[in-house]
Protein backbone atom coordinates (compact mmCIF):
# COMPACT_ATOMS: atom_id res chain seq x y z
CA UNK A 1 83.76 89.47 108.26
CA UNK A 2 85.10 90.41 111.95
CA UNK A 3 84.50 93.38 113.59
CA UNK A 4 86.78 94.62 116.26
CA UNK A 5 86.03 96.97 118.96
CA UNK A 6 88.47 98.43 121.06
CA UNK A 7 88.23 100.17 124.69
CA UNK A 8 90.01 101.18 127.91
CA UNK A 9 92.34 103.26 126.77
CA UNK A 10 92.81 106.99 128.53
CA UNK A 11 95.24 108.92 130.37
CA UNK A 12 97.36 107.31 132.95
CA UNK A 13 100.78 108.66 134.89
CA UNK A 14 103.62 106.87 134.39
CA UNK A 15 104.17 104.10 136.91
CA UNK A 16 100.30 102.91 135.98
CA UNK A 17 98.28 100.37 134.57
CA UNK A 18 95.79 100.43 132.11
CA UNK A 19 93.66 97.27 130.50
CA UNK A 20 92.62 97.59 127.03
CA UNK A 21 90.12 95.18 125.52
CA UNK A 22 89.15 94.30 121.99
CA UNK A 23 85.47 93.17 121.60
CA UNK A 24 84.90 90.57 118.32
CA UNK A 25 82.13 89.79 116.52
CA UNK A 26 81.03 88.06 113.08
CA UNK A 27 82.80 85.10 113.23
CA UNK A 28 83.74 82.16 115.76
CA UNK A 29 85.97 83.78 117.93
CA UNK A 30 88.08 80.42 118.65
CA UNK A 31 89.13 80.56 115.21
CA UNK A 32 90.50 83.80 115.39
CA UNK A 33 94.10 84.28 116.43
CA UNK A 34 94.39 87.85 118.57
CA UNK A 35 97.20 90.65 118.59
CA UNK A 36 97.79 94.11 119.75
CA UNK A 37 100.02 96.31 117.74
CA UNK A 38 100.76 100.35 118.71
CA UNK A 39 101.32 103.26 116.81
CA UNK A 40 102.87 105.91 118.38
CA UNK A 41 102.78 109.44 116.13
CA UNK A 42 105.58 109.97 113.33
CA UNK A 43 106.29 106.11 114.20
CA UNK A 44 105.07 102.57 112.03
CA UNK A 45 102.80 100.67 113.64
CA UNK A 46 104.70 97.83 115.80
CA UNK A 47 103.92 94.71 117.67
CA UNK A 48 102.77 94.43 121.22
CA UNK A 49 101.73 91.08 121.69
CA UNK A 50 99.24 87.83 120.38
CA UNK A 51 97.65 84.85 121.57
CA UNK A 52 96.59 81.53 119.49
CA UNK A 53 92.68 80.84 119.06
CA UNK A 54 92.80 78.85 122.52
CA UNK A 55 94.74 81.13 124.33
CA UNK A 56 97.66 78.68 124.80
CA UNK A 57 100.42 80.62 123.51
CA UNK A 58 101.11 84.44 123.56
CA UNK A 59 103.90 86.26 122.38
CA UNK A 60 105.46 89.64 123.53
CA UNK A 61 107.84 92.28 121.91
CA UNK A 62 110.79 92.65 123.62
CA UNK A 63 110.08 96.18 124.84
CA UNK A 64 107.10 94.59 126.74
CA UNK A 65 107.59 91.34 128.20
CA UNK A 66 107.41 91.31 131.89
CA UNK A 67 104.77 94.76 131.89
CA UNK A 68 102.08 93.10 129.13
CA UNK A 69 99.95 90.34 129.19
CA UNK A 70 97.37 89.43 126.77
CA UNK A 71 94.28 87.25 127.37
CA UNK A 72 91.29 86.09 125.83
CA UNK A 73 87.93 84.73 127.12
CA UNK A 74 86.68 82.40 124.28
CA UNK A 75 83.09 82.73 126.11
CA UNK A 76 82.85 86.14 125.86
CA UNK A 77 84.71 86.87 122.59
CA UNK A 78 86.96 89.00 124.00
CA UNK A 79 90.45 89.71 124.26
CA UNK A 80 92.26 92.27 126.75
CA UNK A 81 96.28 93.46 127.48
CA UNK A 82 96.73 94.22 130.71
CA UNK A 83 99.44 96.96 130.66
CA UNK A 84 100.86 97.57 133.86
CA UNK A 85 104.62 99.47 134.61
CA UNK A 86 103.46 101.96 131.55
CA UNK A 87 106.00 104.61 131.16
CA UNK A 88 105.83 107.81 128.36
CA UNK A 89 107.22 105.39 125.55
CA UNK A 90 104.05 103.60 126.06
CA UNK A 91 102.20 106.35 124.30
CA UNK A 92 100.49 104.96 121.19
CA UNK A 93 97.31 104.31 119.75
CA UNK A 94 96.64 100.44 120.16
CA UNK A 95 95.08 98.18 117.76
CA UNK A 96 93.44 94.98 118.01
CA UNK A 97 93.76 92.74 114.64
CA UNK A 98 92.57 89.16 114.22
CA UNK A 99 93.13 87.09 112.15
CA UNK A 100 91.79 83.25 110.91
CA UNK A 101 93.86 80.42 112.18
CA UNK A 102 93.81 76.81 111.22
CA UNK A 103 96.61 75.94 113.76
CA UNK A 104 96.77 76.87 117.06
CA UNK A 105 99.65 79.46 116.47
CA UNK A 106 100.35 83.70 117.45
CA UNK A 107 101.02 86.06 115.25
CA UNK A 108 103.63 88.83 115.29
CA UNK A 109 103.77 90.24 111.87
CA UNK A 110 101.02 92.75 111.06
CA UNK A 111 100.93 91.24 107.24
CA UNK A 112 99.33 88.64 109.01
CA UNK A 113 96.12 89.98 110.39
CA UNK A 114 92.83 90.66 108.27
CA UNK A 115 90.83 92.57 110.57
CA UNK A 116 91.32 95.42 112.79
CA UNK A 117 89.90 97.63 114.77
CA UNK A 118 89.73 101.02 114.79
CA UNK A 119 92.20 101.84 117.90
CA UNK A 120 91.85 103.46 121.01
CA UNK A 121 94.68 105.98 122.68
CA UNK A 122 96.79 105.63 125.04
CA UNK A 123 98.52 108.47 126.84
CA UNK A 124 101.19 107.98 129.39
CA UNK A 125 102.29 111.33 131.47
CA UNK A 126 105.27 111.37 133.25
């Protein structure tokens, strides 16, 4: 079993930066591939962005590349997205999912994560 713990979100005006992080536990985290999905409300969940078990490669949605970047700190079991630009779309509650990885690969389909955590909100005013 993982468990995933998420933090940093809040309130922020548009124009601001936020950095979320995602706390794991319960397993080796360099064997866990890392991803951020959002869920704004009356909306399905969708992909942010993920990073392979060695933080070598990430991958971004569209709507985010250039104002997101994910990280990880193998050390410290942690993994953060760094959210800077944010604008009211941004709105959501993020989620941190993991997710067992024999290759050193992303993710950007939620079918492919086992764990999750339990979100935290974020809340851009403009």
């Amino acid at each position: 079993q993982v468990q995933l713990v998420e933090s940093g979100g809040g309130l922020v005006q548009a124009g601001g930066s936020l950095r979320l992080f995602c706390a794991a536990s319960g397993r080796t985290f360099n064997t866990l591939a890392m991803g951020w999905f959002r869920q704004a409300p009356g909306k399905e969940p969708e992909f942010v962005a993920a990073i392979s078990r060695t933080g070598t490669y990430t991958g971004y949605a569209d709507s985010v590349k250039g104002r997101f970047t994910i990280s990880r700190d193998n050390v410290k079991n942690l993994v953060w997205l760094q959210m800077n630009s944010l604008a009211p779309e941004h709105t959501a509650v993020y989620f941190c999912g993991a997710t067992m990885s024999y290759g050193d690969f992303f993710y950007s389909a939620r079918g492919n994560y086992e764990y999750w955590g339990q979100g935290t909100q974020v809340t851009v005013s403009s």
